[in-house]
PDB file of N, CA and C in Angstrom:
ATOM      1  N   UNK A   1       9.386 -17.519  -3.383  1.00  0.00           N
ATOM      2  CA  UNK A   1       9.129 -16.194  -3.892  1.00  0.00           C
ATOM      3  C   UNK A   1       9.995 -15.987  -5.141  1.00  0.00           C
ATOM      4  N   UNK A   2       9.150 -15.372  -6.091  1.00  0.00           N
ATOM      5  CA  UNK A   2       9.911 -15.239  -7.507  1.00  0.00           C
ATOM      6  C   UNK A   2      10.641 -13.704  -7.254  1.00  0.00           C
ATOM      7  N   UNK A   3      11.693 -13.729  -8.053  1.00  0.00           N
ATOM      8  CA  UNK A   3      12.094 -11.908  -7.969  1.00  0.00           C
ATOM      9  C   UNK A   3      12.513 -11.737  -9.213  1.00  0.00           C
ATOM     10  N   UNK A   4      11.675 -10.602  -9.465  1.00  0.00           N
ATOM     11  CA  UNK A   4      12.022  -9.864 -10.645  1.00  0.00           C
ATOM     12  C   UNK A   4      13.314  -9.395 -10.702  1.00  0.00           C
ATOM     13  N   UNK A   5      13.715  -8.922 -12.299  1.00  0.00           N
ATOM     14  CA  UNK A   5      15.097  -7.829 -12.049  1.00  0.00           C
ATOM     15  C   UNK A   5      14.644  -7.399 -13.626  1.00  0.00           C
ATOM     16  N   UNK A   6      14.738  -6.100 -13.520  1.00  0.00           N
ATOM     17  CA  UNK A   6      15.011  -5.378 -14.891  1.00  0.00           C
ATOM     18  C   UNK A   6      16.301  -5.459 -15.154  1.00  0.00           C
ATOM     19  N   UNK A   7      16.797  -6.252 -16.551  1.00  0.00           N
ATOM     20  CA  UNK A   7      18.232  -6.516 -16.563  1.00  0.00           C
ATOM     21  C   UNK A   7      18.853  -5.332 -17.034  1.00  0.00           C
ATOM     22  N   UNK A   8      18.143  -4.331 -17.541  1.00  0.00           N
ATOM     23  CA  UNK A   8      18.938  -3.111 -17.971  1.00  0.00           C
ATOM     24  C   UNK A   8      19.262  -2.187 -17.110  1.00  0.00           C
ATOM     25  N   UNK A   9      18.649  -1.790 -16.083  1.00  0.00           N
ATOM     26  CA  UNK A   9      18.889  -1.199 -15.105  1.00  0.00           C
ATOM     27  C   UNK A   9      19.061  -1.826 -13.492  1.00  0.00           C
ATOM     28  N   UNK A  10      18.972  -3.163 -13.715  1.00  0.00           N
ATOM     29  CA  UNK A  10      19.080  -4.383 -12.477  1.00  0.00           C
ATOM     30  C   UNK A  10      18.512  -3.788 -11.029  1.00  0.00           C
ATOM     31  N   UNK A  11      17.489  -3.430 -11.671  1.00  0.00           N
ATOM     32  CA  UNK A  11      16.593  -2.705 -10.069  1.00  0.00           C
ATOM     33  C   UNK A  11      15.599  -4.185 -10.346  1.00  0.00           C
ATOM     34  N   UNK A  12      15.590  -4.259  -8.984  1.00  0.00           N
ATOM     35  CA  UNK A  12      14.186  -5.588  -8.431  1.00  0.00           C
ATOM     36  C   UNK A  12      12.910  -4.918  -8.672  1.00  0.00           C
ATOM     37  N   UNK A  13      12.369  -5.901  -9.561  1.00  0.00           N
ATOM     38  CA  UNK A  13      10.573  -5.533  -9.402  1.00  0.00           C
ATOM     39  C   UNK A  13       9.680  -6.126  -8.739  1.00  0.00           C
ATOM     40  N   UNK A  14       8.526  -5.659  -8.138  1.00  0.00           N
ATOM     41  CA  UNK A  14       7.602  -6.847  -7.678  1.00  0.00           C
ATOM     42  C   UNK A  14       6.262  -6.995  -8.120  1.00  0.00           C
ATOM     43  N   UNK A  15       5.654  -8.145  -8.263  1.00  0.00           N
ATOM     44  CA  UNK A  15       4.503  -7.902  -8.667  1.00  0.00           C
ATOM     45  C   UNK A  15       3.492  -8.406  -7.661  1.00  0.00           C
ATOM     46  N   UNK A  16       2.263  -8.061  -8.087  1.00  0.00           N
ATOM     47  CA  UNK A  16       1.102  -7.989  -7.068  1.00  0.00           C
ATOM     48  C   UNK A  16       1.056  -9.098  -6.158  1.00  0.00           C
ATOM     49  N   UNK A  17       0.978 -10.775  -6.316  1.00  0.00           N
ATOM     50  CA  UNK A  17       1.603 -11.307  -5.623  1.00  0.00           C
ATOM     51  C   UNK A  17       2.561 -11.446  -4.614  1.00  0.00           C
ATOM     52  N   UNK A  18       3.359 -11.329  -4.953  1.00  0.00           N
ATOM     53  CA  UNK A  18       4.163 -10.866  -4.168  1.00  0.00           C
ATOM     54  C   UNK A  18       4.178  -9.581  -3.101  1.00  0.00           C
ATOM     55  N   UNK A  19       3.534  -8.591  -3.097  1.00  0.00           N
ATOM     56  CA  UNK A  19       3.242  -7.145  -2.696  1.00  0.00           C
ATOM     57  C   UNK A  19       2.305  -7.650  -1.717  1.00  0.00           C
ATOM     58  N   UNK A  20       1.134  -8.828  -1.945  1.00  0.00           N
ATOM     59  CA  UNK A  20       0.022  -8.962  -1.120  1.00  0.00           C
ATOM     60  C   UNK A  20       0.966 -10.526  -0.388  1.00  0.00           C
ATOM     61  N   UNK A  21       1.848 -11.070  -0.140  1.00  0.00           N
ATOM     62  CA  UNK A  21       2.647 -12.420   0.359  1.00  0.00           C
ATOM     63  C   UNK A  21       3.032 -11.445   1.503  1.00  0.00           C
ATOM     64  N   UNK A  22       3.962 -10.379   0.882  1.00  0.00           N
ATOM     65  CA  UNK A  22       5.191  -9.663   1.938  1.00  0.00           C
ATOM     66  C   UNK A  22       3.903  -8.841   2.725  1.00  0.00           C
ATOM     67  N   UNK A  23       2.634  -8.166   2.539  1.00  0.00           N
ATOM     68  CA  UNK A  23       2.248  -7.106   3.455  1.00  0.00           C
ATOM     69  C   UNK A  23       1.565  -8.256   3.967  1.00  0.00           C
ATOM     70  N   UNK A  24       0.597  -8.865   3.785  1.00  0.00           N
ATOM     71  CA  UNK A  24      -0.018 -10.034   4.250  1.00  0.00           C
ATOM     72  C   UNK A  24      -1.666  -9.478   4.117  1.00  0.00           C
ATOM     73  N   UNK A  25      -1.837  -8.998   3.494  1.00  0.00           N
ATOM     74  CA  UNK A  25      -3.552  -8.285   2.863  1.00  0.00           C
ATOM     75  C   UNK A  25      -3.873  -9.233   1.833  1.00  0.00           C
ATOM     76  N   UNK A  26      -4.838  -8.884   2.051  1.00  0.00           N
ATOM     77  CA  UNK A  26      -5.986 -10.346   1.132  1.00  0.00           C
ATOM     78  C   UNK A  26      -5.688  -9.403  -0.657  1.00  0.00           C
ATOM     79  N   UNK A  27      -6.080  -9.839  -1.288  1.00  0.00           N
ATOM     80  CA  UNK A  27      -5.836  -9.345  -3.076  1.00  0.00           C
ATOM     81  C   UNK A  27      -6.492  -8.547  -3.309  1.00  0.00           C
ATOM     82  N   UNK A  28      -8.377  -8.147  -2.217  1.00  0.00           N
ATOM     83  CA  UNK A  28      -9.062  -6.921  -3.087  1.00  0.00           C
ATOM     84  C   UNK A  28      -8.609  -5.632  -2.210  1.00  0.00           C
ATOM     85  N   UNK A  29      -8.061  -6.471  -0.748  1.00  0.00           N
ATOM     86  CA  UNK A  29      -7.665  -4.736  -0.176  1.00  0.00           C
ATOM     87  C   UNK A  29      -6.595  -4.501  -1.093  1.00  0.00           C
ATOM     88  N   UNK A  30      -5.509  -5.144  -1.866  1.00  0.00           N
ATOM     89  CA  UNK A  30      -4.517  -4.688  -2.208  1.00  0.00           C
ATOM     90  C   UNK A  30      -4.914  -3.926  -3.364  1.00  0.00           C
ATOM     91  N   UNK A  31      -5.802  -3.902  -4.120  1.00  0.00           N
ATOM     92  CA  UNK A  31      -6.365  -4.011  -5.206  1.00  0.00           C
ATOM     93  C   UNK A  31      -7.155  -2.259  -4.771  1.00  0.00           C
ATOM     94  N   UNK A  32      -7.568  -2.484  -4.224  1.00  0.00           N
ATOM     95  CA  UNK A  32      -8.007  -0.799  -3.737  1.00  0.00           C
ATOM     96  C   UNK A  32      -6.874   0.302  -3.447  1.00  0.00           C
ATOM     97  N   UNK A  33      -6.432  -0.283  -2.574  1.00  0.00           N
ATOM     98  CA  UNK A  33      -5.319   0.532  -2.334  1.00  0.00           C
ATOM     99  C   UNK A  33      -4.053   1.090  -3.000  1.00  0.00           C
ATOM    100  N   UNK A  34      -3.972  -0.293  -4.390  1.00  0.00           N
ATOM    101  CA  UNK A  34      -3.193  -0.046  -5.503  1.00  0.00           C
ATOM    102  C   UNK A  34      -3.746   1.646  -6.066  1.00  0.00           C
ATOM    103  N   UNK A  35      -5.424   1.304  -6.047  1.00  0.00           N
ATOM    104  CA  UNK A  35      -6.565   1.971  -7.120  1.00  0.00           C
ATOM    105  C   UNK A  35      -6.011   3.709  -6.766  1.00  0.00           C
ATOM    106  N   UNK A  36      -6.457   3.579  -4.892  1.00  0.00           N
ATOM    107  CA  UNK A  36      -6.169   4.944  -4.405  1.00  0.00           C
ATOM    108  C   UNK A  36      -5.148   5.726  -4.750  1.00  0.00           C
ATOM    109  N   UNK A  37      -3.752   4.690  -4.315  1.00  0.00           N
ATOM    110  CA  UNK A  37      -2.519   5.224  -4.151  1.00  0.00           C
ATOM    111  C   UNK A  37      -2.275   5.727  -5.829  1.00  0.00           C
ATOM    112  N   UNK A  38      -2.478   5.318  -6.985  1.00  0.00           N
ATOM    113  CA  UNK A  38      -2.631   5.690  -8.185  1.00  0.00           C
ATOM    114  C   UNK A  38      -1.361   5.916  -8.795  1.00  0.00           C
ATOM    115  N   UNK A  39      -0.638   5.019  -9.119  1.00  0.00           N
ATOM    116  CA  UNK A  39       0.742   4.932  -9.469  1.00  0.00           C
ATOM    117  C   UNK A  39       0.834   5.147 -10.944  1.00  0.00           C
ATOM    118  N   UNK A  40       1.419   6.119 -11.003  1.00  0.00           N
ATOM    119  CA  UNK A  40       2.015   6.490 -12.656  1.00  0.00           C
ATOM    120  C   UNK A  40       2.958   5.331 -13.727  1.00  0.00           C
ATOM    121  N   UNK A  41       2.829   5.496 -14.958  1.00  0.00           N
ATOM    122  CA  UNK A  41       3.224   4.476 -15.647  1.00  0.00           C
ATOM    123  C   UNK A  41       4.213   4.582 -15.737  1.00  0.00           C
ATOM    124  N   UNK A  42       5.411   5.258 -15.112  1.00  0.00           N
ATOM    125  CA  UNK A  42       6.599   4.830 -14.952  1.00  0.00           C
ATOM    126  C   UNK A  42       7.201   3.880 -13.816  1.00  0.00           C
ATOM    127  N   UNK A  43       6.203   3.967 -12.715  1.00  0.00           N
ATOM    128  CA  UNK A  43       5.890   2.892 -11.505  1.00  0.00           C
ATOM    129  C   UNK A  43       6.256   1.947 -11.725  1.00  0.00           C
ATOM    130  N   UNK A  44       5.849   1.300 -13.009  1.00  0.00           N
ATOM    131  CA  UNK A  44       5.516  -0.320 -13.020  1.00  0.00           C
ATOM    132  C   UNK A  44       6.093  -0.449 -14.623  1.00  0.00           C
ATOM    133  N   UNK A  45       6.445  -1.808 -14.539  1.00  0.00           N
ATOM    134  CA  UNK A  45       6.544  -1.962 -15.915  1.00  0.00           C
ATOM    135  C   UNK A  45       5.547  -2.992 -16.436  1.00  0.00           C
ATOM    136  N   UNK A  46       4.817  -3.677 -17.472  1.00  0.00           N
ATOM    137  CA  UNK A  46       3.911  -4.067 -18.144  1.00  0.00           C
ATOM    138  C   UNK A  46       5.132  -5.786 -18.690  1.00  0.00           C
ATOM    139  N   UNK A  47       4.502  -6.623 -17.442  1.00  0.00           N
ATOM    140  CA  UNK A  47       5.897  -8.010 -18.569  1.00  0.00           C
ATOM    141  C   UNK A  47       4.652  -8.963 -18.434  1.00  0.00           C
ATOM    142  N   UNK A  48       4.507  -9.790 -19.519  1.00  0.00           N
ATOM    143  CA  UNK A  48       3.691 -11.226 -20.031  1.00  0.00           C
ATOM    144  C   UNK A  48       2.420 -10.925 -18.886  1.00  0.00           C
ATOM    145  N   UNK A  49       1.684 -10.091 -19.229  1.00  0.00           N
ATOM    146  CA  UNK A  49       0.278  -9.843 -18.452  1.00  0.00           C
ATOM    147  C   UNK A  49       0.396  -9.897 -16.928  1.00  0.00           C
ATOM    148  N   UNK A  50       1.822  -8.894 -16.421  1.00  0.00           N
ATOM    149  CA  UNK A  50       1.958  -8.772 -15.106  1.00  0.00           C
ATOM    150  C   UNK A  50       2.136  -7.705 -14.851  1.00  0.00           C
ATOM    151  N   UNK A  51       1.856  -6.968 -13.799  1.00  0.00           N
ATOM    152  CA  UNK A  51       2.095  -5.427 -13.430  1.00  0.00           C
ATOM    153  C   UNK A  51       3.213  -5.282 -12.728  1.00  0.00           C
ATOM    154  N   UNK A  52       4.529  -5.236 -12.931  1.00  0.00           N
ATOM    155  CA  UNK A  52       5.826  -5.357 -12.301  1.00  0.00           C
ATOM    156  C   UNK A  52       6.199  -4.102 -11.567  1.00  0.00           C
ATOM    157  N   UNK A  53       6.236  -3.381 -10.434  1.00  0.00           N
ATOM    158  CA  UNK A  53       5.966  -2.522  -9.542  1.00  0.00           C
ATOM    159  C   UNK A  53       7.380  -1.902  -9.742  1.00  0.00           C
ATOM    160  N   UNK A  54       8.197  -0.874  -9.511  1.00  0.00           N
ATOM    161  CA  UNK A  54      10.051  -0.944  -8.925  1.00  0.00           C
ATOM    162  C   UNK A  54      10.091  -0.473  -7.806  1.00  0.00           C
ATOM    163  N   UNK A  55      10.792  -1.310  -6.922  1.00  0.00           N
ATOM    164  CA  UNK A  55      11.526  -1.526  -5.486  1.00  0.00           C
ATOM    165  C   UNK A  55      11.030   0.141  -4.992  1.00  0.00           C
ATOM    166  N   UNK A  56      11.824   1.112  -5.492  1.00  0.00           N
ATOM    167  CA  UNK A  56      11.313   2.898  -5.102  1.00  0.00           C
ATOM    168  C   UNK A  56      10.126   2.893  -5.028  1.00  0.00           C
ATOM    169  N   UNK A  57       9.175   2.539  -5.893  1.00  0.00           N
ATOM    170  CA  UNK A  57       7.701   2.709  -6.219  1.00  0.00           C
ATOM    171  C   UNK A  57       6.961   1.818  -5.085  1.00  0.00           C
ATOM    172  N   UNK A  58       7.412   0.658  -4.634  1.00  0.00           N
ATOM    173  CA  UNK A  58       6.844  -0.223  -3.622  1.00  0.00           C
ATOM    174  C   UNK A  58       7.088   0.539  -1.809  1.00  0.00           C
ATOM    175  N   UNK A  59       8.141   0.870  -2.132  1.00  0.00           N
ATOM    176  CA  UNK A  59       8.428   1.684  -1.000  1.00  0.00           C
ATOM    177  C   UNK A  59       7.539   2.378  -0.500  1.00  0.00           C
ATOM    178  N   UNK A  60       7.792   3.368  -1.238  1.00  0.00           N
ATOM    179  CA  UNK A  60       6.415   5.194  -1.190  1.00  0.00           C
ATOM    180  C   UNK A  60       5.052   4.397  -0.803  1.00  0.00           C
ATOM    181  N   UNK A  61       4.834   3.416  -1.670  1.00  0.00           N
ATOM    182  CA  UNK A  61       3.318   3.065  -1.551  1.00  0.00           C
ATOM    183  C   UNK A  61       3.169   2.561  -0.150  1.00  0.00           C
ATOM    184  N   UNK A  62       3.895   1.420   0.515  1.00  0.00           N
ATOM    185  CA  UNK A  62       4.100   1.504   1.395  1.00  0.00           C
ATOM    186  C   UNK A  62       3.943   2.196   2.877  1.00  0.00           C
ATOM    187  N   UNK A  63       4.518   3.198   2.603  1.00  0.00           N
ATOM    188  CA  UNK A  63       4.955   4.045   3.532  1.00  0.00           C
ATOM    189  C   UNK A  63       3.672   5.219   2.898  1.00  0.00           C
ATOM    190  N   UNK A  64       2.641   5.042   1.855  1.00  0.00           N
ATOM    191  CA  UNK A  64       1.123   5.821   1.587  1.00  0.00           C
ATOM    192  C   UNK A  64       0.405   5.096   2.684  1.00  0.00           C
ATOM    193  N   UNK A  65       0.440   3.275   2.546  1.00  0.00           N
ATOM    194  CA  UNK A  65      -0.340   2.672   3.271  1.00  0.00           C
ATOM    195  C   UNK A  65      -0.288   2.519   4.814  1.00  0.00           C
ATOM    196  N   UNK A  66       0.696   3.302   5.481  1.00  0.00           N
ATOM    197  CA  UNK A  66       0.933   3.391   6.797  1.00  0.00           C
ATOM    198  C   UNK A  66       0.514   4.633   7.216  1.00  0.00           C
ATOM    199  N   UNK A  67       0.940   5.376   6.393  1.00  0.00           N
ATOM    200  CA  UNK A  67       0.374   7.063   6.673  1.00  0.00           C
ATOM    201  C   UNK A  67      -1.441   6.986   6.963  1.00  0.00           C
ATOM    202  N   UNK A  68      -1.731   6.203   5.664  1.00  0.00           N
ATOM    203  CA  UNK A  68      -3.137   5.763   5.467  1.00  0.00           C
ATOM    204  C   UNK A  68      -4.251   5.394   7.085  1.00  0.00           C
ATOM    205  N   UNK A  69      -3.279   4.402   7.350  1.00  0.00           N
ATOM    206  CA  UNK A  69      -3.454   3.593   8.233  1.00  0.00           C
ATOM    207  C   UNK A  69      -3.702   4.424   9.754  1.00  0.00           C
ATOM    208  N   UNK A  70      -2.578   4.711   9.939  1.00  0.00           N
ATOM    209  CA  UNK A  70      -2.069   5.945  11.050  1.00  0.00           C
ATOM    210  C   UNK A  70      -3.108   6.725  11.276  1.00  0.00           C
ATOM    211  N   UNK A  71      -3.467   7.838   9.877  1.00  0.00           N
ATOM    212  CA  UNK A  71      -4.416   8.578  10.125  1.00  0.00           C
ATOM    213  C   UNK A  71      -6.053   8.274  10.022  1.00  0.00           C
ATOM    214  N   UNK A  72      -6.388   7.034   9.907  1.00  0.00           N
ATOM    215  CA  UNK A  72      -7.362   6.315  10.158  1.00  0.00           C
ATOM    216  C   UNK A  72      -7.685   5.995  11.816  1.00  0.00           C
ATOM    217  N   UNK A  73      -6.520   5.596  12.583  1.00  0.00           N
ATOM    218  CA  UNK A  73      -7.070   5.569  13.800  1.00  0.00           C
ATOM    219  C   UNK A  73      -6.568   6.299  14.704  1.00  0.00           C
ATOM    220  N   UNK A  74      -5.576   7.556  14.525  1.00  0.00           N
ATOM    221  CA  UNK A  74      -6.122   8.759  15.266  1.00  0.00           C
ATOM    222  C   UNK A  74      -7.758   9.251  15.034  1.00  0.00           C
ATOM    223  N   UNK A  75      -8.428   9.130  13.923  1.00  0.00           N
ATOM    224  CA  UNK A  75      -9.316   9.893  13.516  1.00  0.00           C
ATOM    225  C   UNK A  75     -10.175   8.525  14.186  1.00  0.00           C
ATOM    226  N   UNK A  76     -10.124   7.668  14.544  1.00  0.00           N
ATOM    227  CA  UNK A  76     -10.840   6.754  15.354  1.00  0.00           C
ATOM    228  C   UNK A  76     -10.609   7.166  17.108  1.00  0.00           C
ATOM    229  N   UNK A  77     -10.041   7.280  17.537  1.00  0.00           N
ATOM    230  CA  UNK A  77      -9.120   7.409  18.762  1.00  0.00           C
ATOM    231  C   UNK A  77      -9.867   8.734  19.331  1.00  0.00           C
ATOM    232  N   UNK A  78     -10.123   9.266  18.243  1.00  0.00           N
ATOM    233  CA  UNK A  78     -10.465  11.092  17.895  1.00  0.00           C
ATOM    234  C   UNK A  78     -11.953  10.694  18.821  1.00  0.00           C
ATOM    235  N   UNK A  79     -12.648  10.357  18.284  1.00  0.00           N
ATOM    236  CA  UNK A  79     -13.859  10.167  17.808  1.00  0.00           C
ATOM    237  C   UNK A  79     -14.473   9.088  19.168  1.00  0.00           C
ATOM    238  N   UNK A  80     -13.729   8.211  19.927  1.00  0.00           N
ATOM    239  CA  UNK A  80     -13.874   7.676  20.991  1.00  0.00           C
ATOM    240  C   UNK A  80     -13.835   8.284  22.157  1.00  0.00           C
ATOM    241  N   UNK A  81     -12.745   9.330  22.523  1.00  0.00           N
ATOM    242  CA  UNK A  81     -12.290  10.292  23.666  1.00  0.00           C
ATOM    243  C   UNK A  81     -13.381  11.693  23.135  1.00  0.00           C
ATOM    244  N   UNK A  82     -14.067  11.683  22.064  1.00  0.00           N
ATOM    245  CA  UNK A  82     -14.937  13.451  22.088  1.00  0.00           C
ATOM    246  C   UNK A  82     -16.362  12.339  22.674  1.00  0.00           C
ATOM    247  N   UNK A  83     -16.609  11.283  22.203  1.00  0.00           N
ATOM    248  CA  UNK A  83     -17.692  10.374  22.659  1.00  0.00           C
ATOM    249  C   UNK A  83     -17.548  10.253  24.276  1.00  0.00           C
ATOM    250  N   UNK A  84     -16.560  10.000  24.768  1.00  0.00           N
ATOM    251  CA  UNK A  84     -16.064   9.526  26.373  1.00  0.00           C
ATOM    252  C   UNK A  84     -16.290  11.251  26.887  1.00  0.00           C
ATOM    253  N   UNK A  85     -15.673  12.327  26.465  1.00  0.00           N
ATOM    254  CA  UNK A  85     -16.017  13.614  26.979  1.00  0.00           C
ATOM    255  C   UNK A  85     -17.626  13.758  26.920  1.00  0.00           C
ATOM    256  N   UNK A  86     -18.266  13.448  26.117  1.00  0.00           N
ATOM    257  CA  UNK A  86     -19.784  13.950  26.430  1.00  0.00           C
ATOM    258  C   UNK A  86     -20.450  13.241  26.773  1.00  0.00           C
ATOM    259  N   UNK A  87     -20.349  11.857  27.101  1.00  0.00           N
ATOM    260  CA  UNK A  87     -20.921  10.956  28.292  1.00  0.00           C
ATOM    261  C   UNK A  87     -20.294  11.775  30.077  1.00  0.00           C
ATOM    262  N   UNK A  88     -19.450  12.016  29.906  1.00  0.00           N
ATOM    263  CA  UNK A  88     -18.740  12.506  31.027  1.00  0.00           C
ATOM    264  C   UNK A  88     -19.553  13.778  31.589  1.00  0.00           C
ATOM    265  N   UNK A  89     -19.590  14.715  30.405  1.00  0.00           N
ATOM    266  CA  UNK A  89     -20.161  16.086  30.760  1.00  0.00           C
ATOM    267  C   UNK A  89     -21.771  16.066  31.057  1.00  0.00           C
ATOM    268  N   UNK A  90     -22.446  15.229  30.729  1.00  0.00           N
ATOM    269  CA  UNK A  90     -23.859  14.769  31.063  1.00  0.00           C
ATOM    270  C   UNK A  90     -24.172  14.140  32.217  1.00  0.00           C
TER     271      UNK A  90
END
């Protein structure tokens, strides 16, 4: 694994590679979810045709894609038990 460092402010960056190694998602979910989560251009920095993310910014997104996640399968969970109640009530 390569690691970035912005030497002026020596915060670690990461880039997409890397982001899709450590979560373990294939490149177009990451690639969507980059799209959704919609990170401002102070997010990332722009080095030799790479999108360099900062450590804070990887975080949040992160912790978007769990929230994400979370409320995806309550709203599944949801949707199984109102299905199981009206088989029941019939």
């Amino acid at each position: 694994m390569i690691v970035y460092s912005n030497p002026n402010t020596n915060e670690r960056l990461y880039d997409t590679n890397m982001l899709r190694e450590t979560l373990n998602v294939s490149k177009s979910f990451l690639v969507r979810e980059i799209l959704k989560y919609n990170f401002s251009e102070s997010d990332y920095v722009k080095y030799k045709n790479l999108h360099l993310f900062k450590e804070e910014s990887v975080i949040e997104f992160i912790d978007f894609l769990v929230k994400n996640r979370l409320i995806k399968e309550m709203n599944y969970l949801k949707r199984r038990v109102d299905k199981k109640k009206v088989n029941i009530d019939v």
